[in-house]
Structure formats: C-alpha cells, structure tokens
PDB file of N, CA and C in Angstrom:
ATOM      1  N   UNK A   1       4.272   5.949  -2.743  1.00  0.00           N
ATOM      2  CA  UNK A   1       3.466   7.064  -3.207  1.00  0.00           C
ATOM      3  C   UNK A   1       4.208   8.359  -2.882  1.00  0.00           C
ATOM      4  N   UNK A   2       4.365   9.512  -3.921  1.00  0.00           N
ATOM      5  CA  UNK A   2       4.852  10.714  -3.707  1.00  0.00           C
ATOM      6  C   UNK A   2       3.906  11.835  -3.462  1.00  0.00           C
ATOM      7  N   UNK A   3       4.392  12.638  -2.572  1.00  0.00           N
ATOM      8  CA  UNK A   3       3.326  13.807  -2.290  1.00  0.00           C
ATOM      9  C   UNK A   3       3.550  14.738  -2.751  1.00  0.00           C
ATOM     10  N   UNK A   4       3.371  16.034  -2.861  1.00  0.00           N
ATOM     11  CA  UNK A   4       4.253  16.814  -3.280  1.00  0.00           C
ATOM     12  C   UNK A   4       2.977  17.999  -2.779  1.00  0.00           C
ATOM     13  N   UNK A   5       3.612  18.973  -1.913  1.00  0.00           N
ATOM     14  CA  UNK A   5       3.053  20.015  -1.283  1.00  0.00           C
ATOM     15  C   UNK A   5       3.426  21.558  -1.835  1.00  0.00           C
ATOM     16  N   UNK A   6       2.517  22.492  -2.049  1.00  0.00           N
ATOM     17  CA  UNK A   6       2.594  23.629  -2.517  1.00  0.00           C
ATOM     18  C   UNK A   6       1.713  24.637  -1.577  1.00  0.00           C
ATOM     19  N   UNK A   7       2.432  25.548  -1.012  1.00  0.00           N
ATOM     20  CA  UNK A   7       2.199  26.957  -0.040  1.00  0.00           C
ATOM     21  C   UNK A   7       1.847  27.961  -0.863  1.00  0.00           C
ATOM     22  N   UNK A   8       0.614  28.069  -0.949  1.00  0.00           N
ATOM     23  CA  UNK A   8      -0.039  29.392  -1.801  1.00  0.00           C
ATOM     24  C   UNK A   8      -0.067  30.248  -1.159  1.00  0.00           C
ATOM     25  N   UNK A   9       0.086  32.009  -1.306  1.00  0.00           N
ATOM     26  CA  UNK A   9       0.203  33.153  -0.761  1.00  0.00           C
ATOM     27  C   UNK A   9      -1.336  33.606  -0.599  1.00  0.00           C
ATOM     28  N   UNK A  10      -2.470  32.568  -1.629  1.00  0.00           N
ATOM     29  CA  UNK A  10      -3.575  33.044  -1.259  1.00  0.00           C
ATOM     30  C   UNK A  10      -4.942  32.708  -1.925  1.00  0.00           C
ATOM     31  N   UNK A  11      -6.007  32.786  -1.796  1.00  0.00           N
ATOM     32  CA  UNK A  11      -6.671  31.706  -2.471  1.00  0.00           C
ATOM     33  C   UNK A  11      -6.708  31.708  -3.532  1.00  0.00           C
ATOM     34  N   UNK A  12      -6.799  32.708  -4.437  1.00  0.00           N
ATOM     35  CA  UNK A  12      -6.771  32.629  -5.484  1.00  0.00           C
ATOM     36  C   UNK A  12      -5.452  32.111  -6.456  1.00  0.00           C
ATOM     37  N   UNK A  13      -4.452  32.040  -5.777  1.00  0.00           N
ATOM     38  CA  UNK A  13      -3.463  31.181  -6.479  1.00  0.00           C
ATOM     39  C   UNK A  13      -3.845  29.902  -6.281  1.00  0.00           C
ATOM     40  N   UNK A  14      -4.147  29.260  -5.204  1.00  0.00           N
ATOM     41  CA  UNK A  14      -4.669  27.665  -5.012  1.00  0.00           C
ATOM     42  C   UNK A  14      -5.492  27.522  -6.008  1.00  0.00           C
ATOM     43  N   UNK A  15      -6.378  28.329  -5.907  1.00  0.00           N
ATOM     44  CA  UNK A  15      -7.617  27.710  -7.040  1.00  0.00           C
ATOM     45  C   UNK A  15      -7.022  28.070  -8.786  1.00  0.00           C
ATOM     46  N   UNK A  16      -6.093  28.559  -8.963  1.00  0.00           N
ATOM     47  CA  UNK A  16      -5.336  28.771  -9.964  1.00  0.00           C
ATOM     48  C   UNK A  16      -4.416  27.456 -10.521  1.00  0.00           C
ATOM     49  N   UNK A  17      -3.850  27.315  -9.448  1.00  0.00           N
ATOM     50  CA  UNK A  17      -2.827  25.803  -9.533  1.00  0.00           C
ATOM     51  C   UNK A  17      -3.856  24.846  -9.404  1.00  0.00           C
ATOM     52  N   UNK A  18      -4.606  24.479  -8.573  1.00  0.00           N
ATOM     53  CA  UNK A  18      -5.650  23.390  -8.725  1.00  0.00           C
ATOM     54  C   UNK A  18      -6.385  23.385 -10.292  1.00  0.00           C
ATOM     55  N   UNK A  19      -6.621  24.416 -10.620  1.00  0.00           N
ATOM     56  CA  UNK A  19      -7.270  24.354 -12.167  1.00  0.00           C
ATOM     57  C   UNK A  19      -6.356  24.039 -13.010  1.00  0.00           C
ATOM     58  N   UNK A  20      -5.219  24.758 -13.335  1.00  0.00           N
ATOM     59  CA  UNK A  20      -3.897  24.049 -13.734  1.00  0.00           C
ATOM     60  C   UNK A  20      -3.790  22.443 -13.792  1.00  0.00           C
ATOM     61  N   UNK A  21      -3.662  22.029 -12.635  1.00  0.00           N
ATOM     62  CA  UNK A  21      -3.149  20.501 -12.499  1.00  0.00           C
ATOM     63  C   UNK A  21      -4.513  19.521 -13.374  1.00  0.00           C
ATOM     64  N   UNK A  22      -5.915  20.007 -12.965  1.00  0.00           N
ATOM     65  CA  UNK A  22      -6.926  19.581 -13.581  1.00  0.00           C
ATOM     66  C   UNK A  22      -6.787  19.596 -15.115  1.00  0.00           C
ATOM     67  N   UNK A  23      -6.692  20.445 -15.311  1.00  0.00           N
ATOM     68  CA  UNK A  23      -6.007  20.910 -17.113  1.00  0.00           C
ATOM     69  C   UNK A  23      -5.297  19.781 -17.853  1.00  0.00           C
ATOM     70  N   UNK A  24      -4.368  19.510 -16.643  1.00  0.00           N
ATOM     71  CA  UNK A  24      -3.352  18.475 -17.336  1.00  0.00           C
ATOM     72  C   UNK A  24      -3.427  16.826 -16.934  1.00  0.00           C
ATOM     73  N   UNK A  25      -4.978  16.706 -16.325  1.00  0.00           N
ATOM     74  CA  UNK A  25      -5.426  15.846 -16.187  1.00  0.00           C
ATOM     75  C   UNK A  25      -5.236  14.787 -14.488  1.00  0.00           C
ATOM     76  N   UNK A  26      -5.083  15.739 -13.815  1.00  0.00           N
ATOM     77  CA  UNK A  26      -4.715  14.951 -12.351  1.00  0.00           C
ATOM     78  C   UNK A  26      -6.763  15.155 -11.878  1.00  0.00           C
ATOM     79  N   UNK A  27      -6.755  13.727 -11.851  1.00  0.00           N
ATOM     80  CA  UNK A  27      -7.948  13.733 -11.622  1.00  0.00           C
ATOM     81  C   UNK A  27      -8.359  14.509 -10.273  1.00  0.00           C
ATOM     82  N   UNK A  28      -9.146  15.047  -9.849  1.00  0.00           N
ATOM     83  CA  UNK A  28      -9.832  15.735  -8.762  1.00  0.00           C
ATOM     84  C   UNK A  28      -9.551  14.863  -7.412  1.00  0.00           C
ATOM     85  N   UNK A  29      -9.895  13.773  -7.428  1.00  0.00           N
ATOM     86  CA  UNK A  29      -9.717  13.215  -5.988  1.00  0.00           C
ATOM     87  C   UNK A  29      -8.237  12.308  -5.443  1.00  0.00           C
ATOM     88  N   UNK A  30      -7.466  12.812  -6.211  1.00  0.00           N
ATOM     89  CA  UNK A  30      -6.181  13.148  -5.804  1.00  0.00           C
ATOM     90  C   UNK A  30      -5.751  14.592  -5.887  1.00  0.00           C
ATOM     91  N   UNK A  31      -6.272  15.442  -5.683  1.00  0.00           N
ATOM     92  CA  UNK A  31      -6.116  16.748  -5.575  1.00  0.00           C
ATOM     93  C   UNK A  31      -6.772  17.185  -3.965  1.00  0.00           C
ATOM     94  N   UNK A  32      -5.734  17.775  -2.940  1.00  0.00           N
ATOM     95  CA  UNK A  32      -6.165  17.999  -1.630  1.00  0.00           C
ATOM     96  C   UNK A  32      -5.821  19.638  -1.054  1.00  0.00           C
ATOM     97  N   UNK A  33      -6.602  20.071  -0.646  1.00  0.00           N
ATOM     98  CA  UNK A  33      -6.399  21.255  -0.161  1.00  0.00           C
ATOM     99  C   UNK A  33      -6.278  21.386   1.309  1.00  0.00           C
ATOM    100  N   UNK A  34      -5.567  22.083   2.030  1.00  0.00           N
ATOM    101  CA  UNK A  34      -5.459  22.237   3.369  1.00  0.00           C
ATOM    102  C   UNK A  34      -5.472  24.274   3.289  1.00  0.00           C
ATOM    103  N   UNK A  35      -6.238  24.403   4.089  1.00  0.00           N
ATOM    104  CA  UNK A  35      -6.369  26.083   5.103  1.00  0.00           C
ATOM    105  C   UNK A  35      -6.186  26.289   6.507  1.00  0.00           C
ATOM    106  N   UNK A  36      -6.025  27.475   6.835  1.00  0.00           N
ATOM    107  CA  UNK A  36      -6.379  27.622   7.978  1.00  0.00           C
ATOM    108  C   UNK A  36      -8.005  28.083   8.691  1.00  0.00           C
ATOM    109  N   UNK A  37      -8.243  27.947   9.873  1.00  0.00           N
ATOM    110  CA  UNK A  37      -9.119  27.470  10.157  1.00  0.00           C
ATOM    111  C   UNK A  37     -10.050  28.857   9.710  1.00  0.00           C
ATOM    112  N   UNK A  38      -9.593  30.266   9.255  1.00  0.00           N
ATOM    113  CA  UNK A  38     -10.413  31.488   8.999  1.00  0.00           C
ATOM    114  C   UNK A  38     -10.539  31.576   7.579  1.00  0.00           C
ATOM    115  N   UNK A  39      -9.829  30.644   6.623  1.00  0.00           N
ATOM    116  CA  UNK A  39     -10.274  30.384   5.283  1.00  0.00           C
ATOM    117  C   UNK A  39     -11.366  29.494   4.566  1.00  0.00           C
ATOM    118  N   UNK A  40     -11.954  30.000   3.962  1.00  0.00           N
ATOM    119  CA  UNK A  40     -12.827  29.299   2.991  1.00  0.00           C
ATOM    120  C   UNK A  40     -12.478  28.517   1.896  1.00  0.00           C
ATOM    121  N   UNK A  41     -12.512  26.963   2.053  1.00  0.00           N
ATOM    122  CA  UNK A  41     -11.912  26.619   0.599  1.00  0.00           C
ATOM    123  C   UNK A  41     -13.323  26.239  -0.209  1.00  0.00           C
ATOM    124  N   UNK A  42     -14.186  27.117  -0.606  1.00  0.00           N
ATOM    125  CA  UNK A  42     -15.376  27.177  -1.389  1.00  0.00           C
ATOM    126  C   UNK A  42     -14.335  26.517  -2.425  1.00  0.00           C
ATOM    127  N   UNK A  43     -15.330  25.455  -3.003  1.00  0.00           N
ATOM    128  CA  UNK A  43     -14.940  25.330  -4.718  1.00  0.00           C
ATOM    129  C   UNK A  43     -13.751  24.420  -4.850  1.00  0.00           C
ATOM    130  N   UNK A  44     -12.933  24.320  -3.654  1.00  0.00           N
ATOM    131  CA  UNK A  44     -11.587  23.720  -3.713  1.00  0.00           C
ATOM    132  C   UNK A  44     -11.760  22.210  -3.112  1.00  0.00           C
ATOM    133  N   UNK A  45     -11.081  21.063  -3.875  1.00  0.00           N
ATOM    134  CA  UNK A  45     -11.180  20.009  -2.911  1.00  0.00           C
ATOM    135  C   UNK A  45     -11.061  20.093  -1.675  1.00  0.00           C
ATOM    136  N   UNK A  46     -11.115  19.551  -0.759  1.00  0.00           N
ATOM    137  CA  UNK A  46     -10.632  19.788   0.887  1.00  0.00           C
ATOM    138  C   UNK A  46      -9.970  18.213   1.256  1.00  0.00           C
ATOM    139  N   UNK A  47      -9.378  18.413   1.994  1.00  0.00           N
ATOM    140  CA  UNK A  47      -8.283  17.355   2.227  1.00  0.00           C
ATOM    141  C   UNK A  47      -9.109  16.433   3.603  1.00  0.00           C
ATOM    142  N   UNK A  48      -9.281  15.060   3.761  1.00  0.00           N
ATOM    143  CA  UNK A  48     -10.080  14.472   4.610  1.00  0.00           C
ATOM    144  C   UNK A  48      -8.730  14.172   5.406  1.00  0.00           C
ATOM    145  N   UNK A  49      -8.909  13.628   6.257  1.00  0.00           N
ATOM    146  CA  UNK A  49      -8.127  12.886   7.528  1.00  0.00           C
ATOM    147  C   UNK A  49      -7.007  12.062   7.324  1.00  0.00           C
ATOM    148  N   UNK A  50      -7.048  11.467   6.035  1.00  0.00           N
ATOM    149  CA  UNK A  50      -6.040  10.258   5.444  1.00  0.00           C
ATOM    150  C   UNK A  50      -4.755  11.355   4.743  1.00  0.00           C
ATOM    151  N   UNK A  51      -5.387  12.219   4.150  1.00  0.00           N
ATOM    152  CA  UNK A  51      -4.427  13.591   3.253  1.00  0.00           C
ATOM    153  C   UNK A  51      -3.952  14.258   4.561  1.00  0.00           C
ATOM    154  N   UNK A  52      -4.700  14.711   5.999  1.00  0.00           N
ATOM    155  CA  UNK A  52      -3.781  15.482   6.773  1.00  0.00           C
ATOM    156  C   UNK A  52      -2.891  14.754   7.690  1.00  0.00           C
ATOM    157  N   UNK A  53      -3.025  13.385   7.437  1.00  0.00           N
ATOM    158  CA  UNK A  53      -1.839  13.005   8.392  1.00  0.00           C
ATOM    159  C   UNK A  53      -1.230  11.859   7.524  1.00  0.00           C
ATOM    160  N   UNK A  54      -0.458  11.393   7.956  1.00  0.00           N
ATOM    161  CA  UNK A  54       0.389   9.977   7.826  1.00  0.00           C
ATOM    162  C   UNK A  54      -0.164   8.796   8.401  1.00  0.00           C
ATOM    163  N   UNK A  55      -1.463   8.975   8.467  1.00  0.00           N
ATOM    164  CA  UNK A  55      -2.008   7.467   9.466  1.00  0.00           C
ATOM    165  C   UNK A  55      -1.867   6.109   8.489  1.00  0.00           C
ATOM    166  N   UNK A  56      -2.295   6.627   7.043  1.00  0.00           N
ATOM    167  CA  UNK A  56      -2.189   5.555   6.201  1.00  0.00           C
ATOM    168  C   UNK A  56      -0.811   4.900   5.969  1.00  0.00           C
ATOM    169  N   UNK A  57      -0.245   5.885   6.037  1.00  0.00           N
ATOM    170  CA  UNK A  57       1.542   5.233   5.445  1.00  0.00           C
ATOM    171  C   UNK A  57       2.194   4.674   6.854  1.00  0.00           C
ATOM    172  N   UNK A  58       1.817   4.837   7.778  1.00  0.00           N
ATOM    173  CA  UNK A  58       1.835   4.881   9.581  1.00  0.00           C
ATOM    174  C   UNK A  58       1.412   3.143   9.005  1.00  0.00           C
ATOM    175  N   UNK A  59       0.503   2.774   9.278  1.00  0.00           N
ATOM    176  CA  UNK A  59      -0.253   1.839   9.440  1.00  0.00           C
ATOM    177  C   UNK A  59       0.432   0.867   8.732  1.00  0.00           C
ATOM    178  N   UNK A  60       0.450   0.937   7.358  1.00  0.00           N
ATOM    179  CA  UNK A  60       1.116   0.093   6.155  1.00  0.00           C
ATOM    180  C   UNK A  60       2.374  -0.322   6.785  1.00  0.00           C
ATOM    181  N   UNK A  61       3.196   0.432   6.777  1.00  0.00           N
ATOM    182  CA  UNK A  61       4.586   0.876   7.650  1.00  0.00           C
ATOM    183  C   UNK A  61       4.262  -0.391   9.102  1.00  0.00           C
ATOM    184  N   UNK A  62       4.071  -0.019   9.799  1.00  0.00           N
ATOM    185  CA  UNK A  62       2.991  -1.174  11.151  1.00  0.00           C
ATOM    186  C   UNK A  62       3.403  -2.678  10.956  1.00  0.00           C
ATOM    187  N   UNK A  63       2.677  -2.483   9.848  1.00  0.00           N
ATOM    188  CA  UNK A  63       1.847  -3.543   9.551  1.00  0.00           C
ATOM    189  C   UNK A  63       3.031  -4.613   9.054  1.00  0.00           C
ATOM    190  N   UNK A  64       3.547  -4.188   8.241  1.00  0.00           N
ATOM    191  CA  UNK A  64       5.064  -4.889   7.400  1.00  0.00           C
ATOM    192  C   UNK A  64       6.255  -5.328   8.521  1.00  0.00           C
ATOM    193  N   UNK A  65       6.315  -4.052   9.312  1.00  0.00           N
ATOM    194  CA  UNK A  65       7.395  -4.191  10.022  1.00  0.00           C
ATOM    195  C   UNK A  65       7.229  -5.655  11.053  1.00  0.00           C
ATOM    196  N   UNK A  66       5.927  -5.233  11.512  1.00  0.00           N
ATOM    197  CA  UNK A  66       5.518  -6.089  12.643  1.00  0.00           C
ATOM    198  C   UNK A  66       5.309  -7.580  12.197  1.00  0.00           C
ATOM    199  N   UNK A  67       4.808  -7.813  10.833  1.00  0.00           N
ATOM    200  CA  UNK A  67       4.870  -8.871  10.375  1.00  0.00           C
ATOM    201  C   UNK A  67       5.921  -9.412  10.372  1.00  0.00           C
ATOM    202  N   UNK A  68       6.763  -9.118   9.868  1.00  0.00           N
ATOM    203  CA  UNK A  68       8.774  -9.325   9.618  1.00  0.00           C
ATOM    204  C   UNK A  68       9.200  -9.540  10.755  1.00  0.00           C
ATOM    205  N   UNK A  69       8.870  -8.604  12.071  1.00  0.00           N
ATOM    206  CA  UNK A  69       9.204  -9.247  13.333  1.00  0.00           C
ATOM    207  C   UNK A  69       8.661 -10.698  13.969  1.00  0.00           C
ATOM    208  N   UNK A  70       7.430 -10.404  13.812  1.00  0.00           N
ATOM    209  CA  UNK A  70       6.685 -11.675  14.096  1.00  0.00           C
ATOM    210  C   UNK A  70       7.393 -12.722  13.552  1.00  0.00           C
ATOM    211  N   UNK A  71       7.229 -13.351  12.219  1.00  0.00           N
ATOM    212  CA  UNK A  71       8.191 -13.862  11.397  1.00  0.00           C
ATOM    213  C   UNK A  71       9.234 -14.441  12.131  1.00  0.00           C
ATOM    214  N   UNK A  72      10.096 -13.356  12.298  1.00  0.00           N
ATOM    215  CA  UNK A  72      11.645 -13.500  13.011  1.00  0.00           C
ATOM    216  C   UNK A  72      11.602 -14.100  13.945  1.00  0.00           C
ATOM    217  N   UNK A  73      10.587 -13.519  14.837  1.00  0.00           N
ATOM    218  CA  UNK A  73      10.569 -14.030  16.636  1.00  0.00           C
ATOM    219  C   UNK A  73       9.370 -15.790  16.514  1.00  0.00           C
ATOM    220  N   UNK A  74       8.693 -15.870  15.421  1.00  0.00           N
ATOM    221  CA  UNK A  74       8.576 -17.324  15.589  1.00  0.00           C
ATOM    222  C   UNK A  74       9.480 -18.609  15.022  1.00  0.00           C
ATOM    223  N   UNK A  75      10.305 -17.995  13.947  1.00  0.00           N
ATOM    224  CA  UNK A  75      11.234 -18.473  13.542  1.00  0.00           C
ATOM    225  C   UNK A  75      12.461 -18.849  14.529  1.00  0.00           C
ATOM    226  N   UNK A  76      13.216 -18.128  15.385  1.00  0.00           N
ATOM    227  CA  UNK A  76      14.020 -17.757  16.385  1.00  0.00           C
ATOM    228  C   UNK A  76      13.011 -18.990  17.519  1.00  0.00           C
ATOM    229  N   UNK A  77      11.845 -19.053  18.078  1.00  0.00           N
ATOM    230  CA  UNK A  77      11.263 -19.562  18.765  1.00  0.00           C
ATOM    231  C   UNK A  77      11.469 -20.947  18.532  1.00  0.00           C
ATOM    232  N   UNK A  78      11.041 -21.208  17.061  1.00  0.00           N
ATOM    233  CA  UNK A  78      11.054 -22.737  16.810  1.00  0.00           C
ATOM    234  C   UNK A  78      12.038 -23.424  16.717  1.00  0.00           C
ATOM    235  N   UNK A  79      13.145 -22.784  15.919  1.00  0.00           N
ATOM    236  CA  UNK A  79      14.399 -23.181  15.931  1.00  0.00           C
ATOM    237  C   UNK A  79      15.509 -23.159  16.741  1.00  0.00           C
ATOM    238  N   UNK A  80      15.135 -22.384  18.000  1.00  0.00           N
ATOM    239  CA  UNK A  80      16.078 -22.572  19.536  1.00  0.00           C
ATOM    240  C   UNK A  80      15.750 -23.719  20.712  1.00  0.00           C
ATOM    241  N   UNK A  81      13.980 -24.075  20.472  1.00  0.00           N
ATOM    242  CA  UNK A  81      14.427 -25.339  21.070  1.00  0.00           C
ATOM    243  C   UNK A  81      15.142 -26.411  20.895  1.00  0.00           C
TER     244      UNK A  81
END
C-alpha cells in the first residue's frame, strides 16, 4: 500500500485538495487528515489511530517475519537431530 502525504499551509488549502481528490473519485474513507492540536478539522476527514501510525504495516511486517522464522527454527530443529 502507498501513502502519499501533503503539508498544507492552511486549512483552507486542505479542504481544497481534499475536495479535489473527492472530485476525482478517491472515496472519502481513504482520505485522512492530521492537525495540530489548536486546529479544527470541522468538515475534514480526521485520521484514526491506524492512519497516525504504522501499527498496521508494524504488525503485518511481525507477523510474516516471525512466521518465516518460526518455520526456519522448526525446520533447523527437526532436521539436526
């Protein structure tokens, strides 16, 4: 999955580019907004917990690796006695 992040100078450009992208059909709930904590994003998607961090791609990531190890280290186990 690609992200792709854009630094607005201010709200009204966000809500400018967000209407934009809607226009051209990026559905709404792949659309995420991040502020700081003295801004209002009235009107604007807002970004939940999964959009402000990497926990999801973290996890996936985890999950594969550790499997593949596992894998390895019972493989390695069975076949060295």
């Amino acid at each position: 999955m690609r992200r792709l992040f854009f630094l607005m100078p201010n709200l009204e450009s966000c809500r400018q580019v967000v209407a934009e992208l809607e226009d051209e059909g990026v559905p709404e709930h792949h659309l995420h907004a991040i502020a700081s904590l003295d801004q209002s994003l009235d009107g604007l998607p807002e970004a939940g917990v999964l959009q402000k961090t990497e926990l999801a791609h973290g996890l996936e990531w985890g999950a594969g690796l550790g499997g593949v190890a596992g894998m390895l280290g019972g493989l390695l186990a069975v076949c060295w006695r």
